[in-house]
PDB file of N, CA and C in Angstrom:
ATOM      1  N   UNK A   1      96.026 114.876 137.032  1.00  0.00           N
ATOM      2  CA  UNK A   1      96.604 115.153 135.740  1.00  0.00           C
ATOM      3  C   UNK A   1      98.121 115.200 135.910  1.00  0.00           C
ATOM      4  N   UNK A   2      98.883 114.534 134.607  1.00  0.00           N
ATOM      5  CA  UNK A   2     100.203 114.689 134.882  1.00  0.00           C
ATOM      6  C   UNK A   2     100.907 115.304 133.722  1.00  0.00           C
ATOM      7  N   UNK A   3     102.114 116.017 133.882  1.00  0.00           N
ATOM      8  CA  UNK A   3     102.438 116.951 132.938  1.00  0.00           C
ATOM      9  C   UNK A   3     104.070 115.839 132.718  1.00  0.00           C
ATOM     10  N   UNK A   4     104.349 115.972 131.346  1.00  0.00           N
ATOM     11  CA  UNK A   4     105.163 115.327 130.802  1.00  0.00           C
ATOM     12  C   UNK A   4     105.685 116.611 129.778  1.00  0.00           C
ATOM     13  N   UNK A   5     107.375 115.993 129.617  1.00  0.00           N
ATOM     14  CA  UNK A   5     107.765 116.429 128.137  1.00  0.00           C
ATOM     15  C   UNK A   5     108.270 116.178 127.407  1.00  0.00           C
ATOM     16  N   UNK A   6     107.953 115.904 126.346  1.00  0.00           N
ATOM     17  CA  UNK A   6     107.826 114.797 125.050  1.00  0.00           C
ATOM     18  C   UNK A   6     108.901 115.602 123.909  1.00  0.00           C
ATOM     19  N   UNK A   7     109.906 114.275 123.522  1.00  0.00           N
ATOM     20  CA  UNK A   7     111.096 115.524 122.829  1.00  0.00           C
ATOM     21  C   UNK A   7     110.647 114.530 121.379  1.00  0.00           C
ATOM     22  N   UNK A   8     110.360 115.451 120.138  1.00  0.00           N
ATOM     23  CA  UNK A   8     110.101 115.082 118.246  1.00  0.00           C
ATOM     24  C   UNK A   8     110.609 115.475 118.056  1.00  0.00           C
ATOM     25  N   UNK A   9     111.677 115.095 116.712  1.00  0.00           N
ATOM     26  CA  UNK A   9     112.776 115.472 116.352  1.00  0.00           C
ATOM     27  C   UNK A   9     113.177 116.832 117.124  1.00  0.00           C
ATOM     28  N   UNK A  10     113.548 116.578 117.898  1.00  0.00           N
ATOM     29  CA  UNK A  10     114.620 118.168 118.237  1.00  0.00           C
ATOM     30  C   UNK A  10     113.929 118.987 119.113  1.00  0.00           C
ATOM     31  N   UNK A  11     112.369 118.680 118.979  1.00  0.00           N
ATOM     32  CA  UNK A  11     111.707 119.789 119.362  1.00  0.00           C
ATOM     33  C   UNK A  11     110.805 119.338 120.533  1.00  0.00           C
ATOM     34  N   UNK A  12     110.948 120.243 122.047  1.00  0.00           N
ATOM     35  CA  UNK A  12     109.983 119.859 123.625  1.00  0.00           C
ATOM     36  C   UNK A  12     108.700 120.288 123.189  1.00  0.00           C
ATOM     37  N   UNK A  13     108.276 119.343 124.052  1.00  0.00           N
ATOM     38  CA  UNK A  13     106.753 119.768 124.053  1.00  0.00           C
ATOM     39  C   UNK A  13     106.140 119.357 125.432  1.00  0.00           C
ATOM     40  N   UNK A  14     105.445 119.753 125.584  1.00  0.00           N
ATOM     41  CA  UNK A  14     104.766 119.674 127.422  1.00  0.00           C
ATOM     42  C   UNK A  14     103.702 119.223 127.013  1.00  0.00           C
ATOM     43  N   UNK A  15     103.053 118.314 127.545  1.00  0.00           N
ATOM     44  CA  UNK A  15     102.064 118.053 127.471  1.00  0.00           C
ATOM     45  C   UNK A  15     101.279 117.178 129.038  1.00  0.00           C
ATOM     46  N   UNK A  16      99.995 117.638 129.041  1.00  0.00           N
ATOM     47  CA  UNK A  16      99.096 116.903 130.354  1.00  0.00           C
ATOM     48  C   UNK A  16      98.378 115.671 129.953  1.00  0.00           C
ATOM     49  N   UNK A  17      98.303 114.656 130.840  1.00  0.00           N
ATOM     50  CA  UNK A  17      97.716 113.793 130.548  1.00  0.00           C
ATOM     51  C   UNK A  17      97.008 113.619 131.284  1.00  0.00           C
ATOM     52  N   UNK A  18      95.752 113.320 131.439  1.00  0.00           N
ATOM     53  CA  UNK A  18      94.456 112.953 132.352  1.00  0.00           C
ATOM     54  C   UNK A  18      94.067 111.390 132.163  1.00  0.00           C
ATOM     55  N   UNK A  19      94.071 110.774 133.765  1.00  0.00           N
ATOM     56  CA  UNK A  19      93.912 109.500 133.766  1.00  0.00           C
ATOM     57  C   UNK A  19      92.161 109.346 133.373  1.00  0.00           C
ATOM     58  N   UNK A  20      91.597 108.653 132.588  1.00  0.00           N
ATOM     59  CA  UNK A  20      89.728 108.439 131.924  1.00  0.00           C
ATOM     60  C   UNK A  20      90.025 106.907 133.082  1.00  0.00           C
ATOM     61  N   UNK A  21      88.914 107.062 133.623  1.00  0.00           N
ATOM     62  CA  UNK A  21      88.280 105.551 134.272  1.00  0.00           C
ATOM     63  C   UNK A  21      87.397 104.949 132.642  1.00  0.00           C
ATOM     64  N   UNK A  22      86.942 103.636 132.894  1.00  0.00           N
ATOM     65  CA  UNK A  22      86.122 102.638 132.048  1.00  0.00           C
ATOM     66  C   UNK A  22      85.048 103.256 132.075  1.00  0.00           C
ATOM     67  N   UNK A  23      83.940 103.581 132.894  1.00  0.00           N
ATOM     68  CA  UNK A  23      83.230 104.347 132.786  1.00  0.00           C
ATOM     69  C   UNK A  23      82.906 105.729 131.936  1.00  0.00           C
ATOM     70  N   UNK A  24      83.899 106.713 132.209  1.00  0.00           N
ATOM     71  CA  UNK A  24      84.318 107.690 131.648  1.00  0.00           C
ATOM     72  C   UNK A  24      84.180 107.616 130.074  1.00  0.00           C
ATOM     73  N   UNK A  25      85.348 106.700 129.748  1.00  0.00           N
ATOM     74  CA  UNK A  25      85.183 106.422 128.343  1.00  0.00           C
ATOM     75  C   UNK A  25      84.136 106.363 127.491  1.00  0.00           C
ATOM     76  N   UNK A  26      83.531 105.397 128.337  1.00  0.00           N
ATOM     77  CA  UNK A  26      82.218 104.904 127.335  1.00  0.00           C
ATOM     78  C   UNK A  26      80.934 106.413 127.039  1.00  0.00           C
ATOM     79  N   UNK A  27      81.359 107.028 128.343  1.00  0.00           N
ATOM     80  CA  UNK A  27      80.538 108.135 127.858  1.00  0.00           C
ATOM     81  C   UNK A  27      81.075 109.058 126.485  1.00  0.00           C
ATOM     82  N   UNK A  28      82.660 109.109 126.884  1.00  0.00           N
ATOM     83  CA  UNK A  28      83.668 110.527 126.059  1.00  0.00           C
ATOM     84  C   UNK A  28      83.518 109.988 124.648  1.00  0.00           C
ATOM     85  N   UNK A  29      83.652 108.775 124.537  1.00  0.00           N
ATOM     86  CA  UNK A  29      84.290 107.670 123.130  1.00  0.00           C
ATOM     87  C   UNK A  29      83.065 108.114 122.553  1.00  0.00           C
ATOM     88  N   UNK A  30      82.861 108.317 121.273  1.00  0.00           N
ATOM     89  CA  UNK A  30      81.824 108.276 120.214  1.00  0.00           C
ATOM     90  C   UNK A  30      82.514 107.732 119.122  1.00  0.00           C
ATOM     91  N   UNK A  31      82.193 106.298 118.133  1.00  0.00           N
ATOM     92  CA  UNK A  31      82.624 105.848 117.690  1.00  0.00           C
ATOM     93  C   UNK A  31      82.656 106.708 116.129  1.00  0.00           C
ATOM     94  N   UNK A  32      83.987 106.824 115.335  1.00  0.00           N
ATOM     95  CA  UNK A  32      84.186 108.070 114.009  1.00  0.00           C
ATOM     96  C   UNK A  32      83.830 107.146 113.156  1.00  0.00           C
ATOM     97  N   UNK A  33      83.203 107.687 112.482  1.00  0.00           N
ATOM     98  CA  UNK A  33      82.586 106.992 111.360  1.00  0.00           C
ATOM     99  C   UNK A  33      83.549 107.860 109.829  1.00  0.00           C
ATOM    100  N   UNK A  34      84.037 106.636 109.440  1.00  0.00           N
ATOM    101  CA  UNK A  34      84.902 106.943 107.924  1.00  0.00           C
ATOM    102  C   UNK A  34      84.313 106.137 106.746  1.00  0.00           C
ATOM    103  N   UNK A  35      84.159 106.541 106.147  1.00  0.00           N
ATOM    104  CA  UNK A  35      83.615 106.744 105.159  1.00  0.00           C
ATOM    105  C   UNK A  35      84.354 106.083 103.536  1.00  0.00           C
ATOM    106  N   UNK A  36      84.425 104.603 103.370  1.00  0.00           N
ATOM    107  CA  UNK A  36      85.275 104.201 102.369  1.00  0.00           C
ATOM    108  C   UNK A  36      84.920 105.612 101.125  1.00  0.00           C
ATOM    109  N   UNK A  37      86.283 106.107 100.154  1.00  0.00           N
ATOM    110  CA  UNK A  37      85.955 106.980  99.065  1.00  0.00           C
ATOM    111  C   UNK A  37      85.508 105.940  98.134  1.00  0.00           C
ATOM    112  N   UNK A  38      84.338 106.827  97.604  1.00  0.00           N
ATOM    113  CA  UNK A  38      83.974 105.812  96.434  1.00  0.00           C
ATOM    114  C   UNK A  38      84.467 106.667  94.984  1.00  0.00           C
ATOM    115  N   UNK A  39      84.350 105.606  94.112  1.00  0.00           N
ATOM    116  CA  UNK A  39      84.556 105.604  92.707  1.00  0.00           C
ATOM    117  C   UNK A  39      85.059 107.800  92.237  1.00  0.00           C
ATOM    118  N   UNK A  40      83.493 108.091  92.466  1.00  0.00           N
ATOM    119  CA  UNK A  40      83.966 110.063  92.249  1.00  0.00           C
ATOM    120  C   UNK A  40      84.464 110.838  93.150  1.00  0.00           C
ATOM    121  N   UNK A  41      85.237 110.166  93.787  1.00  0.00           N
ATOM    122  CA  UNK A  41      85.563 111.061  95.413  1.00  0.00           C
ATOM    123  C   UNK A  41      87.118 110.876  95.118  1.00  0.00           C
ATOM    124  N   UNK A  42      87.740 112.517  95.117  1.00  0.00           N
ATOM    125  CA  UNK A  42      88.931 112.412  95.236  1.00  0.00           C
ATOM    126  C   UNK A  42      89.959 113.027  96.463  1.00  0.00           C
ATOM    127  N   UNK A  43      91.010 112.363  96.329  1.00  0.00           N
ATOM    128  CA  UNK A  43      91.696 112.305  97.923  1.00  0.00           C
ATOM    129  C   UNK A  43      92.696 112.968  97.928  1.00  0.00           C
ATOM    130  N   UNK A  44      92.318 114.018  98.680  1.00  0.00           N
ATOM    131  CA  UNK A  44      93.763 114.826  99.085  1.00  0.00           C
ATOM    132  C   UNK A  44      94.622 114.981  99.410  1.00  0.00           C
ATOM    133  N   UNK A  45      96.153 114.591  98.838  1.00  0.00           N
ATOM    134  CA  UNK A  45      96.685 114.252  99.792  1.00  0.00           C
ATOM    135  C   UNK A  45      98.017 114.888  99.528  1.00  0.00           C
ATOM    136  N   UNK A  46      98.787 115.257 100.578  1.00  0.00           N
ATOM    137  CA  UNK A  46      99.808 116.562 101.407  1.00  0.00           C
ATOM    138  C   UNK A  46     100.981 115.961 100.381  1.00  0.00           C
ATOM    139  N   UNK A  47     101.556 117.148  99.460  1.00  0.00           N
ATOM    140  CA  UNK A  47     102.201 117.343  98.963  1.00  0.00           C
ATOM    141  C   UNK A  47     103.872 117.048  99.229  1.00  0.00           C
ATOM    142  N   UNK A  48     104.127 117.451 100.459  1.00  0.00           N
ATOM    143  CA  UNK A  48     105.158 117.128 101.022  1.00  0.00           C
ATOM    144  C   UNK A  48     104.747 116.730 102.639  1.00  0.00           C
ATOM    145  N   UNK A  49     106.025 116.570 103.233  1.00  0.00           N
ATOM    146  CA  UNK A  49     106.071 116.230 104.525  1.00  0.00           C
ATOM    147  C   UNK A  49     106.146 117.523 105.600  1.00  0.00           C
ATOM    148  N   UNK A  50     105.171 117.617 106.390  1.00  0.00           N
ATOM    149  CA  UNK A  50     105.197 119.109 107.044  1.00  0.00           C
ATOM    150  C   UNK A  50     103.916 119.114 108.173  1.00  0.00           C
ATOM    151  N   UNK A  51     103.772 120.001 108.737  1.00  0.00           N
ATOM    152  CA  UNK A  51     102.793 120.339 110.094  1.00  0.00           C
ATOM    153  C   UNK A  51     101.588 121.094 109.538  1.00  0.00           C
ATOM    154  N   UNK A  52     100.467 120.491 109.980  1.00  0.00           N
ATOM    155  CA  UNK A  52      98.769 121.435 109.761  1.00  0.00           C
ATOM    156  C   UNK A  52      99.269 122.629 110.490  1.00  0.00           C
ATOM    157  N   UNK A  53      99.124 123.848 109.913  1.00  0.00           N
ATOM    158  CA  UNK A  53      98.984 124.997 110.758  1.00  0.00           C
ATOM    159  C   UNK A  53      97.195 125.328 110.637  1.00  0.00           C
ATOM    160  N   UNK A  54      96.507 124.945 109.739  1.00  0.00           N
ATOM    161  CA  UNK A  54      95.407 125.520 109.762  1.00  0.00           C
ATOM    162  C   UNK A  54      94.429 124.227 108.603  1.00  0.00           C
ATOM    163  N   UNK A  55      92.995 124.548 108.937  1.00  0.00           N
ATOM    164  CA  UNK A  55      92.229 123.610 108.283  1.00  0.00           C
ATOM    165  C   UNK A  55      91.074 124.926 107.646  1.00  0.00           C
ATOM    166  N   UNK A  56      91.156 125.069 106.663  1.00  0.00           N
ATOM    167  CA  UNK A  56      89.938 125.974 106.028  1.00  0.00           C
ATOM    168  C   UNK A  56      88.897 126.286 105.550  1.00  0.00           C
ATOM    169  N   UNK A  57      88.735 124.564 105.586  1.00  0.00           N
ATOM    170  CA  UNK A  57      87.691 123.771 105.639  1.00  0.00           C
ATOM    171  C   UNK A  57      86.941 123.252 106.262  1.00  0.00           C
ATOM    172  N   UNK A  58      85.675 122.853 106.026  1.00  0.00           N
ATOM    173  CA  UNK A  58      84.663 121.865 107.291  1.00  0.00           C
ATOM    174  C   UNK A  58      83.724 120.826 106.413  1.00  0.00           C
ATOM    175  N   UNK A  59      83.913 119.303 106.845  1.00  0.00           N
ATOM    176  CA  UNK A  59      82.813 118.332 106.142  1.00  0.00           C
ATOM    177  C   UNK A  59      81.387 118.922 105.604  1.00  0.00           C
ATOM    178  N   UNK A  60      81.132 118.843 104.448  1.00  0.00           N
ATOM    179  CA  UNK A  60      79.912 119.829 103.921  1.00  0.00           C
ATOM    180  C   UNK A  60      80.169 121.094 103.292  1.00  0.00           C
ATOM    181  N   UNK A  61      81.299 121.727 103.643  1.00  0.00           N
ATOM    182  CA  UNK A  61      81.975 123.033 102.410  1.00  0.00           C
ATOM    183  C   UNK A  61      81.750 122.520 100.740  1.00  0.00           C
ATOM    184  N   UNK A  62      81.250 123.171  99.653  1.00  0.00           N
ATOM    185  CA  UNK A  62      81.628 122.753  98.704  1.00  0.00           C
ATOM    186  C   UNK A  62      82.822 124.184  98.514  1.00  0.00           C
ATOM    187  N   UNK A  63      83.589 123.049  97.198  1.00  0.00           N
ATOM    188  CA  UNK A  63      85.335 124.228  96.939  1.00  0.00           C
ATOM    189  C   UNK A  63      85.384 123.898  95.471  1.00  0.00           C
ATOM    190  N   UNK A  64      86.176 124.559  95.341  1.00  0.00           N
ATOM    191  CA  UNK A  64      85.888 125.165  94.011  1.00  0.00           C
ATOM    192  C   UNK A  64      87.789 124.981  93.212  1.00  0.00           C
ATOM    193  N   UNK A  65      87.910 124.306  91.908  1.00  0.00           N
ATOM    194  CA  UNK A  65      89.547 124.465  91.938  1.00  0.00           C
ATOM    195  C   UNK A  65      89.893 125.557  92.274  1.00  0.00           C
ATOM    196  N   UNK A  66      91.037 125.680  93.172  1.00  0.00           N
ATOM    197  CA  UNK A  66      92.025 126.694  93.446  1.00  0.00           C
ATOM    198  C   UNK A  66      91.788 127.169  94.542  1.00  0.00           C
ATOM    199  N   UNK A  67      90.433 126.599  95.219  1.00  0.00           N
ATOM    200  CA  UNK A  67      90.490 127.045  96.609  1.00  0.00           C
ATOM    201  C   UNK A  67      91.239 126.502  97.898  1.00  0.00           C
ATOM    202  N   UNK A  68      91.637 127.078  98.807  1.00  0.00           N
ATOM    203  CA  UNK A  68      92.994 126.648  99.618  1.00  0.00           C
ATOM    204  C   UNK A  68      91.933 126.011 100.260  1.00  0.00           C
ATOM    205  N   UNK A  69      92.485 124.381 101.074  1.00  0.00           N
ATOM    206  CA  UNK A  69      91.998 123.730 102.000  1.00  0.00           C
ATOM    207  C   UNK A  69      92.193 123.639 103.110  1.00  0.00           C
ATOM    208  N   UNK A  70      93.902 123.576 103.354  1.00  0.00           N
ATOM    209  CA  UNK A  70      94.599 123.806 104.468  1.00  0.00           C
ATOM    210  C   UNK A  70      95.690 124.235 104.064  1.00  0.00           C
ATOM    211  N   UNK A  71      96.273 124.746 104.953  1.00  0.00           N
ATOM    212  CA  UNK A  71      98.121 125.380 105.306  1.00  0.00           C
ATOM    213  C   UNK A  71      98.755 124.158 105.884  1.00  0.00           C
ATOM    214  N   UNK A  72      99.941 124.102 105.324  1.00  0.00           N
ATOM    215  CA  UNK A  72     100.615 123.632 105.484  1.00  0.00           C
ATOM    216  C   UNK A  72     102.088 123.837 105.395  1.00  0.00           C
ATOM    217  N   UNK A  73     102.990 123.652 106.615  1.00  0.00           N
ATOM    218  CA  UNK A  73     104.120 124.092 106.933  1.00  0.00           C
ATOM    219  C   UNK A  73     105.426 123.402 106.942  1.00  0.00           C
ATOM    220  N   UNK A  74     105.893 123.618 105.816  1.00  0.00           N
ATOM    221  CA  UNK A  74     107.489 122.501 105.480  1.00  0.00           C
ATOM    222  C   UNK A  74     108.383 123.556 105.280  1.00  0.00           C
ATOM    223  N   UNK A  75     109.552 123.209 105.874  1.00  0.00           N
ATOM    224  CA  UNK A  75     110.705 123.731 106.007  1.00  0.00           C
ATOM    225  C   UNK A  75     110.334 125.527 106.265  1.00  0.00           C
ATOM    226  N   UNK A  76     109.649 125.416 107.581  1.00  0.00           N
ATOM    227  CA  UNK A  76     109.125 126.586 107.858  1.00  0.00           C
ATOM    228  C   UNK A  76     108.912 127.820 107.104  1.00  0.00           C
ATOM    229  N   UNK A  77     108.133 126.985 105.821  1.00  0.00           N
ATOM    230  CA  UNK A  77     107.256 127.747 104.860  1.00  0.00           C
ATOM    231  C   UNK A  77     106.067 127.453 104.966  1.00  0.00           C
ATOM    232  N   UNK A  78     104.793 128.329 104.594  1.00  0.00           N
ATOM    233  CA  UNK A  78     103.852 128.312 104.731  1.00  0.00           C
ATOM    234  C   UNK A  78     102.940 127.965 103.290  1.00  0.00           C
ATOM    235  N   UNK A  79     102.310 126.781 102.699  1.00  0.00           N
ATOM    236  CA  UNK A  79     101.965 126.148 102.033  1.00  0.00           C
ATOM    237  C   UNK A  79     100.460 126.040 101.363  1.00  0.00           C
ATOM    238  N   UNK A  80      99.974 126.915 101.262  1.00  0.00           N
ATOM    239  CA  UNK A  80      98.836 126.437 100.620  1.00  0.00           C
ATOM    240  C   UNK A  80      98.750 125.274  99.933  1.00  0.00           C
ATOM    241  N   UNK A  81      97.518 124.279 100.221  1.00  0.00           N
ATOM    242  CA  UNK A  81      97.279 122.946  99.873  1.00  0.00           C
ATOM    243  C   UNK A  81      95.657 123.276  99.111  1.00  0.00           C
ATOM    244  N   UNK A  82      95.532 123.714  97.751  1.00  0.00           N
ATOM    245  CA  UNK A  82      94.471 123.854  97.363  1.00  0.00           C
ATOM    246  C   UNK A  82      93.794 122.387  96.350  1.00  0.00           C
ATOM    247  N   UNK A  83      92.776 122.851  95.730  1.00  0.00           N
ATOM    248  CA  UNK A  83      91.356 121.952  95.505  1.00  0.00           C
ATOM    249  C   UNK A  83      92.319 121.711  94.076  1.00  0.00           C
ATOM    250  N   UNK A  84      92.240 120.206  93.600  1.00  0.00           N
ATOM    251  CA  UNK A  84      92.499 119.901  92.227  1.00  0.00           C
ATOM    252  C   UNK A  84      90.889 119.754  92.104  1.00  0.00           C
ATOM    253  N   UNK A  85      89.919 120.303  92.347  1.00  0.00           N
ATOM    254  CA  UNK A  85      88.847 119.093  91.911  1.00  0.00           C
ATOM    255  C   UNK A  85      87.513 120.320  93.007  1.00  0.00           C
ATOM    256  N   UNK A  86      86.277 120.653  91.872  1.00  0.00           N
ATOM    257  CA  UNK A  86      85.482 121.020  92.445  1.00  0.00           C
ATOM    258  C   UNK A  86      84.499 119.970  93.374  1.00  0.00           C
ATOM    259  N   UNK A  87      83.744 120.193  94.208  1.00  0.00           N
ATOM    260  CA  UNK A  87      83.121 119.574  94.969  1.00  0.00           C
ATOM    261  C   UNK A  87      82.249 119.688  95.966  1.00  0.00           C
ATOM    262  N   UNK A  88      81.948 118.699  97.018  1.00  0.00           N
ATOM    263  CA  UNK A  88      81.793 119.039  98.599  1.00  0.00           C
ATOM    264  C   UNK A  88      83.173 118.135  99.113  1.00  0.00           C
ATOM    265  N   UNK A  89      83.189 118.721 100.518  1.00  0.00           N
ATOM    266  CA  UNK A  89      84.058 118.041 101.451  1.00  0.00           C
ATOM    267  C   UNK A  89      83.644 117.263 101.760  1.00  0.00           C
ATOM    268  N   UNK A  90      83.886 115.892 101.771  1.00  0.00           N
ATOM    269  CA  UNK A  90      82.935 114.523 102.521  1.00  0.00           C
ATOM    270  C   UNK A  90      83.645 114.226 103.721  1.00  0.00           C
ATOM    271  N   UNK A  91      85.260 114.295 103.606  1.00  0.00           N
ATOM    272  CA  UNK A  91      85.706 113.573 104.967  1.00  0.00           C
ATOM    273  C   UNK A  91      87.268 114.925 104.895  1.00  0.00           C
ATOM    274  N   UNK A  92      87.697 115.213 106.171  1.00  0.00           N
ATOM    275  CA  UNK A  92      88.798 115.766 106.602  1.00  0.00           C
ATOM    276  C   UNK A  92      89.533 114.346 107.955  1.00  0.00           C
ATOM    277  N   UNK A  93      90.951 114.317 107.279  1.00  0.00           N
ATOM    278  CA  UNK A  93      91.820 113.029 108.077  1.00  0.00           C
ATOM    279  C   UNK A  93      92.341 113.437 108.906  1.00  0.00           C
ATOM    280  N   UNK A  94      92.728 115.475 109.145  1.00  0.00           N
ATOM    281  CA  UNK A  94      93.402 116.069 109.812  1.00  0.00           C
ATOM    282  C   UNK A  94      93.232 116.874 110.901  1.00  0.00           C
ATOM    283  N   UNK A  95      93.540 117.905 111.607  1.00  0.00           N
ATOM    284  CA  UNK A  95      93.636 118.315 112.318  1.00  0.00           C
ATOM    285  C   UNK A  95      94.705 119.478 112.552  1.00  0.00           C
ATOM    286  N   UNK A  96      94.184 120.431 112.854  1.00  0.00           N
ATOM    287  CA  UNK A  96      95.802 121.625 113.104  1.00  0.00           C
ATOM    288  C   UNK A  96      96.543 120.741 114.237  1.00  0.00           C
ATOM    289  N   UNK A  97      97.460 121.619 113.973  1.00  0.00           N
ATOM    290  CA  UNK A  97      98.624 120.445 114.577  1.00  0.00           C
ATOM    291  C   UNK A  97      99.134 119.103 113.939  1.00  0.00           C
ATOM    292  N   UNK A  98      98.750 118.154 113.140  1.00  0.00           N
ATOM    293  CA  UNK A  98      99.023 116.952 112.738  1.00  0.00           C
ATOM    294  C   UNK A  98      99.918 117.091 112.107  1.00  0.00           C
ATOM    295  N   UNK A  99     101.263 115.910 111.963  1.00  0.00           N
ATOM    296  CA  UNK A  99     102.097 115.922 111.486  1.00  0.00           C
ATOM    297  C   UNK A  99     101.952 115.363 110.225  1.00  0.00           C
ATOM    298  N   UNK A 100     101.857 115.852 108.809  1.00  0.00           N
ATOM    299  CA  UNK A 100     101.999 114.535 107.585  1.00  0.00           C
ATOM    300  C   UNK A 100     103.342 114.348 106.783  1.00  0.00           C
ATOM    301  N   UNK A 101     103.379 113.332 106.604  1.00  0.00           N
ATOM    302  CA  UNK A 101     104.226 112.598 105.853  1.00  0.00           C
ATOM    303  C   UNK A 101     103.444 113.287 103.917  1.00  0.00           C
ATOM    304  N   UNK A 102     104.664 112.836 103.237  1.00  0.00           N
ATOM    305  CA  UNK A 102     104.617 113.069 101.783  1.00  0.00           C
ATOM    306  C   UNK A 102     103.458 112.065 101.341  1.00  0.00           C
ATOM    307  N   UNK A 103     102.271 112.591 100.586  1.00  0.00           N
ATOM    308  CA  UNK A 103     101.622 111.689 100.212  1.00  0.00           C
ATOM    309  C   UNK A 103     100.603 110.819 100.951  1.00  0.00           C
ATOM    310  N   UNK A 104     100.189 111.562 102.204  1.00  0.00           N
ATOM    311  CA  UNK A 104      99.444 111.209 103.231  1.00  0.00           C
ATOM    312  C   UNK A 104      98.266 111.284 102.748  1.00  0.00           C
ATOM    313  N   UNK A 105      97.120 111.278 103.358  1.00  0.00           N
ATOM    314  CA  UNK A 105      95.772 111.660 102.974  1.00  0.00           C
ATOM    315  C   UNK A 105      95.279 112.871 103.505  1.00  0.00           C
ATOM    316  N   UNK A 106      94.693 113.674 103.226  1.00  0.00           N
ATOM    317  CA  UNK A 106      94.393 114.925 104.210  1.00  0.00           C
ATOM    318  C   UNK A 106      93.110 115.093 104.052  1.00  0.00           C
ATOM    319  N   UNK A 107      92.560 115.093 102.583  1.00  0.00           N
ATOM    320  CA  UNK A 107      90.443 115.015 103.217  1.00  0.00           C
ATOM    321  C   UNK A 107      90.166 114.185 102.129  1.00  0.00           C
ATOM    322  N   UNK A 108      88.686 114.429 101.879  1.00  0.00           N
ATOM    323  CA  UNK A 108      88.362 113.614 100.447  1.00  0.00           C
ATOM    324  C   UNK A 108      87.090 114.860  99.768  1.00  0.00           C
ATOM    325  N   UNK A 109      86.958 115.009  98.975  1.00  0.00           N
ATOM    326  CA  UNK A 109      86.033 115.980  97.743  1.00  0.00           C
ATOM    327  C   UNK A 109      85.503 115.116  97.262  1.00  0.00           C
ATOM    328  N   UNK A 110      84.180 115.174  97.286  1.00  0.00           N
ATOM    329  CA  UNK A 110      83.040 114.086  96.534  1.00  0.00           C
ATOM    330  C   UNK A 110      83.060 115.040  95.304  1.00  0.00           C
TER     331      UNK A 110
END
C-alpha cells in the first residue's frame, strides 16, 4: 500500500492506495446497476455546489415532502437538501464525502 497527498483546491488530503491484481478485481468488481428515471421519477438534484457531509437516506426509504435527504455543505454551512416530492428512494448518485457541482444529480424518488 502506498500513501500519497493529494492537494483540491487548497485543501491536503492523504490518502492510501492498494495495488488489486486482475484476479482480485473480478472477484471485488460487482457490476452497479442504474437504473434509467422513468417518466414519474423525480431527480434530485444539489442546489448549489458543496461537499456530502451526510446521506439520510437508503434505496427503498419512502419520504415524505420536507423530509431532509442529505446535508450538504457550501461555504461551510450546513444545508439541508429536502424531498420536493413524496415517494420511495429508487436510486442515491452519492456518497458522504462527494463533491457536487450546482445542479448535479444526487438520488431519484419514484
Amino acid at each position: 500500500m502506498k500513501v500519497y497527498k493529494i492537494k483540491v483546491n487548497d485543501k491536503t488530503y492523504v490518502v492510501e492506495v492498494e495495488s488489486v491484481s486482475e484476479s482480485d478485481k473480478k472477484i471485488e468488481s460487482t457490476p452497479k446497476q442504474t437504473l434509467a428515471p422513468s417518466a414519474g421519477d423525480q431527480v434530485v438534484k444539489a442546489p448549489m455546489a458543496g461537499n456530502i457531509l451526510d446521506v439520510k437516506v437508503k434505496v427503498g426509504d419512502t419520504v415524505k415532502v420536507g423530509d431532509t435527504l442529505v446535508i450538504l455543505e457550501a461555504m461551510k454551512l450546513e444545508n439541508d437538501v429536502k424531498s420536493q416530492v413524496s415517494g420511495t428512494v429508487k436510486e442515491i448518485k452519492v456518497s458522504k464525502g462527494t463533491t457536487v457541482k450546482n445542479g448535479d444529480p444526487i438520488l431519484v424518488v419514484a
